[in-house]
Protein backbone atom coordinates (compact mmCIF):
# COMPACT_ATOMS: atom_id res chain seq x y z
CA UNK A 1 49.02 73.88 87.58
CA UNK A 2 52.05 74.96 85.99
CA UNK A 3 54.68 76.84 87.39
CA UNK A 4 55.56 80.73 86.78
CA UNK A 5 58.49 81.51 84.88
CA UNK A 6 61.07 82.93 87.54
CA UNK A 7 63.90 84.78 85.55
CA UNK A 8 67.35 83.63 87.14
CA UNK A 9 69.67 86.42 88.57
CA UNK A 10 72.79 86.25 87.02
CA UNK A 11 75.49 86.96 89.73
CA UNK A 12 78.41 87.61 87.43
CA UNK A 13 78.24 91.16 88.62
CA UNK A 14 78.43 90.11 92.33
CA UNK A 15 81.10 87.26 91.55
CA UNK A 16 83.06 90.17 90.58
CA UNK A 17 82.65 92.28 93.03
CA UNK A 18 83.68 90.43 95.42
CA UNK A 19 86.49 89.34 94.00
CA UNK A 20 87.89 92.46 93.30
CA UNK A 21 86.87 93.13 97.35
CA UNK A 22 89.15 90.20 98.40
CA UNK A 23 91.91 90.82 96.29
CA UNK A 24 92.18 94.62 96.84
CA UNK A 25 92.57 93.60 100.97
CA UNK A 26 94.65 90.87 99.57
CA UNK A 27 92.74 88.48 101.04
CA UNK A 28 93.24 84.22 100.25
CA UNK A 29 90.32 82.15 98.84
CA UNK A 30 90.73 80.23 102.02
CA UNK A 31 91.44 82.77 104.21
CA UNK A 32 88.16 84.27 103.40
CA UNK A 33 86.77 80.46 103.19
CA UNK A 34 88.18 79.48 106.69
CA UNK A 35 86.99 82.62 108.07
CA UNK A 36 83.35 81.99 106.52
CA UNK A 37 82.90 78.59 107.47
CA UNK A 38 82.49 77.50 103.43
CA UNK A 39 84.00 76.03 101.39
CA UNK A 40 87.13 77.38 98.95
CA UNK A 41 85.54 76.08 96.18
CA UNK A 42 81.93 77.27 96.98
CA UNK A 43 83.98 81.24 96.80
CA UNK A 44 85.75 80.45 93.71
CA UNK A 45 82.21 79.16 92.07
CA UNK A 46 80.67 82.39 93.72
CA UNK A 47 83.42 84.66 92.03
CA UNK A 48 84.13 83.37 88.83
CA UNK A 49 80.52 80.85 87.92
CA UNK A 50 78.21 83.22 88.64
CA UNK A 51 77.09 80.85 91.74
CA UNK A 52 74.16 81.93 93.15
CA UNK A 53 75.16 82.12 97.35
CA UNK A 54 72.67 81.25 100.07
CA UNK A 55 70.93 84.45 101.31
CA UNK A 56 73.39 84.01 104.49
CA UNK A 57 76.32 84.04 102.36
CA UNK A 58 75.65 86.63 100.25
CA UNK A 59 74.96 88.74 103.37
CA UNK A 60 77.82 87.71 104.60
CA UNK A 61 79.93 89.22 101.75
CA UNK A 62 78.78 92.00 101.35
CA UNK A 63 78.88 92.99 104.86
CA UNK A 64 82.53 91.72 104.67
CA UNK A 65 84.10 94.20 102.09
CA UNK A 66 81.06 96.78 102.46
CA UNK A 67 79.17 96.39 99.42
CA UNK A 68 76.52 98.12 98.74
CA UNK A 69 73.72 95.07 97.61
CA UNK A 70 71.27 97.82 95.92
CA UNK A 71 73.56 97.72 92.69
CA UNK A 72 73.18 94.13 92.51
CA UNK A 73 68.88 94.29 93.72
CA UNK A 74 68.64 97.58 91.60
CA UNK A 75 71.17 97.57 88.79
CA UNK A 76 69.26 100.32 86.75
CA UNK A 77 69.40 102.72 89.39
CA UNK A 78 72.96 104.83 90.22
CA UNK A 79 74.14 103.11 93.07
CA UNK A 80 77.78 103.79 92.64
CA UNK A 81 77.46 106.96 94.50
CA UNK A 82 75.65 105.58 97.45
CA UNK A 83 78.67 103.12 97.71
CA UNK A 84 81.30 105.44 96.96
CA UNK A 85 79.57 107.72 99.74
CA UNK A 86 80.02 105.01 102.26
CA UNK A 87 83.16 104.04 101.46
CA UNK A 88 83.90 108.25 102.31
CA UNK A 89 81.88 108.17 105.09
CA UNK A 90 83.76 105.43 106.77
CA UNK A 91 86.95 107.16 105.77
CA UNK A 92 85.94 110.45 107.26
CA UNK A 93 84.85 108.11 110.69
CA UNK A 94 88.21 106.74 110.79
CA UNK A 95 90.08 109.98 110.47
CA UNK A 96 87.81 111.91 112.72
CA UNK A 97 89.04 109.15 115.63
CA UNK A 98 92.14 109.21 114.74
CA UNK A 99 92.44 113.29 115.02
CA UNK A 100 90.40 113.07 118.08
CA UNK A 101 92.54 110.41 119.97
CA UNK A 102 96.02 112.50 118.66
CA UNK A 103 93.98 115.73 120.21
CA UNK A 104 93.54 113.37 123.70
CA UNK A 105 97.16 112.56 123.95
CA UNK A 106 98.16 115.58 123.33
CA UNK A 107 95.96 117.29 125.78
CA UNK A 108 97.14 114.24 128.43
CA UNK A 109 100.86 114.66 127.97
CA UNK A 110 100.39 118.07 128.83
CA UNK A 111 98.76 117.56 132.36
C-alpha cells in the first residue's frame, strides 16, 4: 500500500517570527540556545531554513515571545488581532499591578 501524500508545512513564516521575537528583546542565538537546551545552530536553521522544530520546541517558542500559533495552524484566518489583543492584554495586566502596588505604598507610607 502506498503512502498518502502529506503536504509539508513550510515554516518560513514561523522562522520569522521568531526571529523578529528574539531580536526585538535583543536576545543572542545562544542565549536563547543555552536557555533552551538546543542547539545554536538548530535556532538559526529554525529562523532562517524554514526548519521544521520538534513539537516541544516549537511550543517552546512560542510560549517564549508569546506567539500566537493559530496564524501559523490557521494562516487564512485573521489572527493578527487575537495576537495583538494579547500582547494588550498583558500590557494592561502589567500596568494594572503596577498602579495597584504604587496605590499600596502609598496607602502604607501614610499609616
Amino acid at each position: 500500500m502506498a503512502k498518502r501524500p502529506v503536504p509539508l508545512y513550510d515554516f518560513a513564516a514561523f522562522g520569522q517570527a521568531i526571529k523578529a521575537a528574539r531580536t526585538a528583546r535583543k536576545e543572542s542565538l545562544k542565549d536563547v540556545s543555552d536557555a533552551m537546551n538546543i542547539s545554536p545552530r538548530y535556532l538559526t536553521n529554525i529562523e532562517n531554513k524554514r526548519q521544521q522544530p520538534s513539537l516541544q520546541i516549537f511550543y517552546a517558542l512560542v510560549t517564549r515571545y508569546n506567539i500566537s500559533a493559530d496564524k501559523f495552524f490557521f494562516p487564512n484566518r485573521d489572527t493578527e488581532k487575537s495576537t495583538q489583543r494579547r500582547q494588550l492584554d498583558t500590557l494592561f495586566v502589567k500596568i494594572v499591578n503596577a498602579t495597584a502596588k504604587e496605590v499600596a505604598e502609598i496607602e502604607n507610607s501614610g499609616k
